[in-house]
N, C-alpha and C. Protein backbone atom coordinates (compact mmCIF):
# COMPACT_ATOMS: atom_id res chain seq x y z
N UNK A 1 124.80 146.02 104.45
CA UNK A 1 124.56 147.34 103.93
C UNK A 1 124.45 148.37 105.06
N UNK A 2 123.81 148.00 106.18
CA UNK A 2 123.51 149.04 107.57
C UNK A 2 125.31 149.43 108.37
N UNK A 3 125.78 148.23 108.16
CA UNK A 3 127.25 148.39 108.43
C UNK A 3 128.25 149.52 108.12
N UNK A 4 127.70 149.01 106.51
CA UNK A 4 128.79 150.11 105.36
C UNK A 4 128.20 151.82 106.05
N UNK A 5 127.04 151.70 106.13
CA UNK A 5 126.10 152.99 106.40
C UNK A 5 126.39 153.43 107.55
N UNK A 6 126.90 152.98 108.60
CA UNK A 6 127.42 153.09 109.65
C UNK A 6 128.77 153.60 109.71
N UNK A 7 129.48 152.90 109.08
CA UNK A 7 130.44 153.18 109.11
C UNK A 7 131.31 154.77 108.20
N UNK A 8 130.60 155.04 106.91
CA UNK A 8 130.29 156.21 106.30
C UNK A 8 129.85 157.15 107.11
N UNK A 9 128.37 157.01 108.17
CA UNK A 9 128.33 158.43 108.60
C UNK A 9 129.20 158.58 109.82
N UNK A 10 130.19 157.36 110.26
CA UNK A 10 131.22 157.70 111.60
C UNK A 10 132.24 158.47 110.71
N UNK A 11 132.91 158.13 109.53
CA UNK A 11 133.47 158.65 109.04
C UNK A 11 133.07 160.48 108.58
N UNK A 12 132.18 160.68 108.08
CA UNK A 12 131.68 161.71 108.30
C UNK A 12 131.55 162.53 109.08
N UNK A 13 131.22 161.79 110.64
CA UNK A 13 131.30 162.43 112.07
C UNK A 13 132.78 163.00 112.34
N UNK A 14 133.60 162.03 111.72
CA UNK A 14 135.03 162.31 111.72
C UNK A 14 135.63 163.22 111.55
N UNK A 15 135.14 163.63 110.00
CA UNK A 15 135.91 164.58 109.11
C UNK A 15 135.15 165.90 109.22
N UNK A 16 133.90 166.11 109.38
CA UNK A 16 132.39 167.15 109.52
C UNK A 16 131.67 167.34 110.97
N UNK A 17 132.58 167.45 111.89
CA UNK A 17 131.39 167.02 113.34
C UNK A 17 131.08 168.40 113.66
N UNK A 18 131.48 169.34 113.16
CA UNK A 18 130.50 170.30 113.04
C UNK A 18 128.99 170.45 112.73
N UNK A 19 129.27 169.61 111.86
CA UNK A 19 127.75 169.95 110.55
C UNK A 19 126.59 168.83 111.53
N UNK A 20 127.57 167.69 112.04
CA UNK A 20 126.85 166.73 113.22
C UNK A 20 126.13 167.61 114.06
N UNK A 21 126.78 167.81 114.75
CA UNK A 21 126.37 168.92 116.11
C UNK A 21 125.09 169.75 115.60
N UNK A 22 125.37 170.50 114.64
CA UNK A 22 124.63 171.62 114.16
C UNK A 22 123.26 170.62 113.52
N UNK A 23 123.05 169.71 113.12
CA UNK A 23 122.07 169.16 113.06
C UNK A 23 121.35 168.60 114.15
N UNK A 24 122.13 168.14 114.90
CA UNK A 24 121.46 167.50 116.57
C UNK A 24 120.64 169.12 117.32
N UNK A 25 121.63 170.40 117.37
CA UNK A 25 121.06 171.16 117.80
C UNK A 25 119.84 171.46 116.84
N UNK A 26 120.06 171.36 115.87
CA UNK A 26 118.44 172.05 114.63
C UNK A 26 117.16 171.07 115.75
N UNK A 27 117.71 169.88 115.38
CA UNK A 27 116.60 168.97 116.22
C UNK A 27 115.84 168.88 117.55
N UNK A 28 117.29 169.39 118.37
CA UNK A 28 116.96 169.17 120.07
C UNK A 28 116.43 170.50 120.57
N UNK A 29 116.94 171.62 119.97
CA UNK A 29 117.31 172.91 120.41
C UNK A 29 116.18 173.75 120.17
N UNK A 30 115.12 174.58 120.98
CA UNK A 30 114.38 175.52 120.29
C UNK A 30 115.43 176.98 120.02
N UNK A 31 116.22 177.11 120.36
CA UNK A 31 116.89 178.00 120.41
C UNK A 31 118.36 177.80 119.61
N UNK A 32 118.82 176.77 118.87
CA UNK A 32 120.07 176.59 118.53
C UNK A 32 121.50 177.24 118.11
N UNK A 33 120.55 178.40 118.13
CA UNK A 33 121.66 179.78 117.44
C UNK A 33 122.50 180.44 119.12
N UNK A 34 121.71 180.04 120.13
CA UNK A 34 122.09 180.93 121.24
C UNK A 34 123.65 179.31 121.68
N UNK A 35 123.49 178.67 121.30
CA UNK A 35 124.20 176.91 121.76
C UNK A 35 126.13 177.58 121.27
N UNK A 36 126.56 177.91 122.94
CA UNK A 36 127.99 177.93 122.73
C UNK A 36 128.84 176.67 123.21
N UNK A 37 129.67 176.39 121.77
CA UNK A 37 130.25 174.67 122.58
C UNK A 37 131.45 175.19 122.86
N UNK A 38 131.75 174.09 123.88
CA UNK A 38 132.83 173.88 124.61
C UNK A 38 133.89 173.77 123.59
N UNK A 39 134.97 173.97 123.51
CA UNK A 39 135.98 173.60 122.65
C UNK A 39 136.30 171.82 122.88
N UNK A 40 136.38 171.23 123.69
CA UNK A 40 136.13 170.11 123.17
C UNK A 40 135.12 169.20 122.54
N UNK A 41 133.82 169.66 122.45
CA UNK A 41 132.40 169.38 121.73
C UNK A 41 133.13 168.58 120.32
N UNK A 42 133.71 169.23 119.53
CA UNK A 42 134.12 168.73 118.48
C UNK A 42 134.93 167.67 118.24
N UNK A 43 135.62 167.32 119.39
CA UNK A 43 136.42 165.97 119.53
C UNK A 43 136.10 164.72 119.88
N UNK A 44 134.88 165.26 121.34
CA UNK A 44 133.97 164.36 121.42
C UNK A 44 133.13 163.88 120.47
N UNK A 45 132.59 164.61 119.35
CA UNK A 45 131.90 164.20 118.05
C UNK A 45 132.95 163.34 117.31
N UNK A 46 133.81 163.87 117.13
CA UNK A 46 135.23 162.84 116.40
C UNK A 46 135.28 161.46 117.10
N UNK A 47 135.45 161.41 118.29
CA UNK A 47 135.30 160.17 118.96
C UNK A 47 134.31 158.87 118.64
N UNK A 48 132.60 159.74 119.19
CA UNK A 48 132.00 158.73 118.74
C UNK A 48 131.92 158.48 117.29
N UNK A 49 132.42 159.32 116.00
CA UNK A 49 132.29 158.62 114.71
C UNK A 49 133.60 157.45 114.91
N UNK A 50 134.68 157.94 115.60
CA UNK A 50 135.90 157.04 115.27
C UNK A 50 135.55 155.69 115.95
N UNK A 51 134.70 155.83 117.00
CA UNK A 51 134.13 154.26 117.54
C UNK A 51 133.49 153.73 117.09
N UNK A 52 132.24 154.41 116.32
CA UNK A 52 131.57 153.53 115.14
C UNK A 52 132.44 152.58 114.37
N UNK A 53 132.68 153.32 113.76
CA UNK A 53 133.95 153.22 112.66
C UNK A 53 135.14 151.93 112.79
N UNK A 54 135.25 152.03 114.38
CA UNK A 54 136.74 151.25 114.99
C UNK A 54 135.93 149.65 115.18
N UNK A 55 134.57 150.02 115.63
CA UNK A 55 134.02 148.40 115.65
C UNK A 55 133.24 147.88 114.87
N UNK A 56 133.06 149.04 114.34
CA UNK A 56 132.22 148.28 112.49
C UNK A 56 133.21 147.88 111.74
N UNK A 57 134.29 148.03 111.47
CA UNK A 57 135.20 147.78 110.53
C UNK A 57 136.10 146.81 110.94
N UNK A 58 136.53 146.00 112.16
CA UNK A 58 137.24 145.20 112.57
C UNK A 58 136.76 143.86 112.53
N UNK A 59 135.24 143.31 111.82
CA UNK A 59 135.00 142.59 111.65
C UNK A 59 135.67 141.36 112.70
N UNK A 60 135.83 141.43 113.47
CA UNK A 60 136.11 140.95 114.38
C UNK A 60 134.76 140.07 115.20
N UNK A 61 133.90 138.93 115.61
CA UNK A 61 133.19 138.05 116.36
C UNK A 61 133.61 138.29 117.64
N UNK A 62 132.28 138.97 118.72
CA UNK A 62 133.12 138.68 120.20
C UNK A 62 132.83 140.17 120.82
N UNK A 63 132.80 140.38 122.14
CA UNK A 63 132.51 141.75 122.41
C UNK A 63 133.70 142.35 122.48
N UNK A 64 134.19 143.52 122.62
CA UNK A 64 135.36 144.44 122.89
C UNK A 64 135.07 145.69 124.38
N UNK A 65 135.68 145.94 124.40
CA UNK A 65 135.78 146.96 125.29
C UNK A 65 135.01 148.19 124.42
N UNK A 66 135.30 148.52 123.54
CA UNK A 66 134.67 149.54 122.99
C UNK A 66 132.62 149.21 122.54
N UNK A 67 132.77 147.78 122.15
CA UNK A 67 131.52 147.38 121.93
C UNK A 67 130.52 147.60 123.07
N UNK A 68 131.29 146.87 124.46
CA UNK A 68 130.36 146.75 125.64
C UNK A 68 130.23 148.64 125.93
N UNK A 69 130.87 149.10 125.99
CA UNK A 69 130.77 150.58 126.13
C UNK A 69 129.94 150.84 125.51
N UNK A 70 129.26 151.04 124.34
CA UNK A 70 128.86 151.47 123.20
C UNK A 70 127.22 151.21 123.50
N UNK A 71 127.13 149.17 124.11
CA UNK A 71 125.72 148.60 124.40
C UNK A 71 125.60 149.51 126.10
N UNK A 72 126.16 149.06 126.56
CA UNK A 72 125.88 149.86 127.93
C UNK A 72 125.28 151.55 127.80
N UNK A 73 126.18 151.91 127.06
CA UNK A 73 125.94 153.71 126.82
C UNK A 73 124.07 153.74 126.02
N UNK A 74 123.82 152.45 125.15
CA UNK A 74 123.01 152.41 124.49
C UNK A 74 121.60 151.95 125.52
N UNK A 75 121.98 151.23 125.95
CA UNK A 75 121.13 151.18 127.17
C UNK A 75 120.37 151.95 128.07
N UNK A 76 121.53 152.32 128.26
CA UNK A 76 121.58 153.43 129.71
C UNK A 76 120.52 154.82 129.25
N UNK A 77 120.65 155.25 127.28
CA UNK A 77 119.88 156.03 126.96
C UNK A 77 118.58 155.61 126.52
N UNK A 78 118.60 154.42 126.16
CA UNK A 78 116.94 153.67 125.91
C UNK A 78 116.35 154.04 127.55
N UNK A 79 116.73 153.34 128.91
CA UNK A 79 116.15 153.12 129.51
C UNK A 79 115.60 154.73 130.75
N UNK A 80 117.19 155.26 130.47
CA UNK A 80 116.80 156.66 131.20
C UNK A 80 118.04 157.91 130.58
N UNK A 81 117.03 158.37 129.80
CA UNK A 81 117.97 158.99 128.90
C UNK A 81 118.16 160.54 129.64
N UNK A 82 117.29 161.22 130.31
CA UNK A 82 117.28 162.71 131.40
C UNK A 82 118.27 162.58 131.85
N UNK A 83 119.41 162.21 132.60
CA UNK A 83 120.52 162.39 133.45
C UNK A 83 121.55 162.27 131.98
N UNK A 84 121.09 161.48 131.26
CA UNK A 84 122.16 161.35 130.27
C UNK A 84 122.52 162.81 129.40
N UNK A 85 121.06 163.28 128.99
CA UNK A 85 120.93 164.25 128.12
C UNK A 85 121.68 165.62 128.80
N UNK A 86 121.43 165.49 130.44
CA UNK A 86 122.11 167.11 131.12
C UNK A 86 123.32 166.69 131.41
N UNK A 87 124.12 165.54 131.37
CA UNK A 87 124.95 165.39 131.19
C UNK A 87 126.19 166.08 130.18
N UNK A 88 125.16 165.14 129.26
CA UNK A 88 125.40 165.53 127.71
C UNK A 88 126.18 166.98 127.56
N UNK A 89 124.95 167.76 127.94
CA UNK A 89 124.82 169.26 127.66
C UNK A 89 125.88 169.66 128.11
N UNK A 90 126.18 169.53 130.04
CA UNK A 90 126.82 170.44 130.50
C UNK A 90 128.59 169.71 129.69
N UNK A 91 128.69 168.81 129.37
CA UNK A 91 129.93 168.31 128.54
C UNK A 91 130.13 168.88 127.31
N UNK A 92 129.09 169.74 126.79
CA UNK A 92 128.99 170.01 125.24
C UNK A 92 129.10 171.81 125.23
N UNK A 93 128.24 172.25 126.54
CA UNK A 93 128.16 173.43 126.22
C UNK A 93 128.33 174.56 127.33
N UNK A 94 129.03 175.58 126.98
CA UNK A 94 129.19 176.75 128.02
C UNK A 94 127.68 177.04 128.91
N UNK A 95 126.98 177.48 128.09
CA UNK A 95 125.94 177.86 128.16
C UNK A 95 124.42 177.33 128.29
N UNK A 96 124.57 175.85 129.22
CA UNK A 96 123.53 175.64 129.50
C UNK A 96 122.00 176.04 129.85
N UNK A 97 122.37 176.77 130.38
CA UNK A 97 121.05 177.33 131.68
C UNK A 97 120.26 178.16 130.46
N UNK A 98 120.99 178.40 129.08
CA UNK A 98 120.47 179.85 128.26
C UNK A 98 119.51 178.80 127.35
N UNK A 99 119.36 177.25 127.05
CA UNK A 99 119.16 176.43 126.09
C UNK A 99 117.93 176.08 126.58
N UNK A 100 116.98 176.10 125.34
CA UNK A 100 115.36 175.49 125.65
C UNK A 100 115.50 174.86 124.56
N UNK A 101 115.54 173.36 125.28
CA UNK A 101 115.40 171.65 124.79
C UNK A 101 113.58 171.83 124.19
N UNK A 102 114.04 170.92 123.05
CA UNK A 102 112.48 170.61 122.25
C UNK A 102 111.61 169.69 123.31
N UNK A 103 110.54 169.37 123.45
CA UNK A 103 110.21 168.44 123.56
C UNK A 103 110.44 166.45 124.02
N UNK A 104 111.11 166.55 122.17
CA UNK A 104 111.26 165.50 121.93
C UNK A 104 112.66 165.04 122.06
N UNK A 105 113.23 165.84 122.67
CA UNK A 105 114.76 165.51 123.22
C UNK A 105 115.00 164.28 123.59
N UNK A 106 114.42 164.07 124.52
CA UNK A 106 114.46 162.19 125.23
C UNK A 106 114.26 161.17 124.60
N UNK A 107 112.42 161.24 123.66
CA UNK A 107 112.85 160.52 122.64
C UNK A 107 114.07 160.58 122.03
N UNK A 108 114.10 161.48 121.50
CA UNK A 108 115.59 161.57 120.92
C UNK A 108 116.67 161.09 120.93
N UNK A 109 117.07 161.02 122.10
CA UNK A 109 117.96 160.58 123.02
C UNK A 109 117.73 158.89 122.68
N UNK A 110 116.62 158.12 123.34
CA UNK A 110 116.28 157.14 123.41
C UNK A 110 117.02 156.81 121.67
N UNK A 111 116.20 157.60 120.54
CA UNK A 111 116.68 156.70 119.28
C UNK A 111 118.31 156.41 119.26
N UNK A 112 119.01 157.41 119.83
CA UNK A 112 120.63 157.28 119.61
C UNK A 112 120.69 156.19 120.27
N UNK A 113 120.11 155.94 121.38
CA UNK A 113 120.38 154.78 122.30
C UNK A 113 120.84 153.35 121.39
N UNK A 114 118.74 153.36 120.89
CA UNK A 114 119.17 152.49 119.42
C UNK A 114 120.11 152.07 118.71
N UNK A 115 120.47 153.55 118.48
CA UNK A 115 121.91 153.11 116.90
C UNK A 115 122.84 153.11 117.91
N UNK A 116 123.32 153.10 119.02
CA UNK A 116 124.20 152.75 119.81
C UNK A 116 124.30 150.95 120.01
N UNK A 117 123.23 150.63 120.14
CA UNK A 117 122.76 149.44 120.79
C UNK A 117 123.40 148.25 119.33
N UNK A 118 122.36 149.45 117.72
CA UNK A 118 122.58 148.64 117.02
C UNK A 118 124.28 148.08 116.61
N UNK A 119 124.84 149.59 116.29
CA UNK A 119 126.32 149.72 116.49
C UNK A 119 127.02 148.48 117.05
N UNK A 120 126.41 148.26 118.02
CA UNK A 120 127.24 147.02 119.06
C UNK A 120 126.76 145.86 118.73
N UNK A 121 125.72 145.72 118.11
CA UNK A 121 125.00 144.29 117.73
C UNK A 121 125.79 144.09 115.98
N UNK A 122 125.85 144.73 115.57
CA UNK A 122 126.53 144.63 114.22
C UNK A 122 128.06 144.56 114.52
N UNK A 123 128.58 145.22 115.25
CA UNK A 123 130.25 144.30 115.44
C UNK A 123 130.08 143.12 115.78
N UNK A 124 129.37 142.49 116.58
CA UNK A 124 129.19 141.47 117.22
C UNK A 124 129.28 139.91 115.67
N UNK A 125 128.79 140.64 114.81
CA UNK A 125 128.41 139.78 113.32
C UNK A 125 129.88 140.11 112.92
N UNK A 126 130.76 138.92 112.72
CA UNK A 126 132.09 139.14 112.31
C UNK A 126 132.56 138.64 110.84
N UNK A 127 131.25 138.92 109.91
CA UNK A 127 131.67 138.31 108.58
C UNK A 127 130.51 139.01 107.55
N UNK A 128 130.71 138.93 106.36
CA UNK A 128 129.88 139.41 105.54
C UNK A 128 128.75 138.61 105.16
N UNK A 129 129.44 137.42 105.11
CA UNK A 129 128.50 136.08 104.87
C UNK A 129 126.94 136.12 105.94
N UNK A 130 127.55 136.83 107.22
CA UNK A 130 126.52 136.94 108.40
C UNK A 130 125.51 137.43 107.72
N UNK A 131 126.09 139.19 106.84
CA UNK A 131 124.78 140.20 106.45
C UNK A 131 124.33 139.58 105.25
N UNK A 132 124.66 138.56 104.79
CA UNK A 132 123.39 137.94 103.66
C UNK A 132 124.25 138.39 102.31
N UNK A 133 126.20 138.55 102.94
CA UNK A 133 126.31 139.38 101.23
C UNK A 133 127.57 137.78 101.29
N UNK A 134 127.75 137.72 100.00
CA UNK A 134 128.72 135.91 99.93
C UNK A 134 129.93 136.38 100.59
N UNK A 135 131.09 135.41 100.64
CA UNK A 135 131.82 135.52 101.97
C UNK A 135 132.81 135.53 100.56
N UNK A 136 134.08 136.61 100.79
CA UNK A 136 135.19 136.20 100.11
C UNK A 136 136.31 135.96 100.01
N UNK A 137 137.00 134.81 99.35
CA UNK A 137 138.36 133.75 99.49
C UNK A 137 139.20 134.84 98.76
């Protein structure tokens, strides 16, 4: 079920990564209205739904290139997510220096890490039978 759910909101990220963005900024952003993106911001959002998407759905057993990317990236924001996050930014937005981050940004950060991490642990399960649903001939 976390799969299917996964794979729905990559699809979503896909088709809507506007409405993505604009929710991450509601969250991260005390300021979100001043947040000018880069013209590629929106592709990069397309991306990570299409990688969700590309290794949730290949049901495939076994790591991939896209998987280990995905745990590594997931990592890298659990364990030190600050270099990641100004990263992030200056990749996302013209207008850095004008943006006052919430607080809870890092957490923040850290949870994506999570669904990154999980992302990669659920391709890794290459059958349905795995998630507890019957397997079918």
């Amino acid at each position: 079920m976390l799969r299917k759910l996964l794979i729905a909101f990559g699809i979503f990220e896909i088709a809507m990564p506007q409405s993505v963005i604009d929710a991450c900024e509601r969250i991260g952003l005390k300021n979100p209205e001043a947040a000018e993106l880069r013209p590629q911001a929106l592709w990069g959002a397309r991306l990570e739904g299409a990688l969700f998407v590309w290794v949730l759905a290949r049901r495939e057993s076994g790591a991939t290139i896209a998987n280990r990317l995905l745990a590594l990236a997931g990592i890298a924001l659990v364990l030190v997510p600050e270099p990641l996050v100004e990263l992030s930014q200056q990749l996302v937005y013209e207008n850095v220096d004008e943006l006052e981050p919430k607080p809870w940004v890092n957490p923040a950060a850290r949870l994506l890490g999570v669904l990154y991490l999980t992302v990669a642990a659920l391709s890794t399960i290459g059958s349905d039978e795995a998630e507890g649903e019957p397997a079918r001939n």
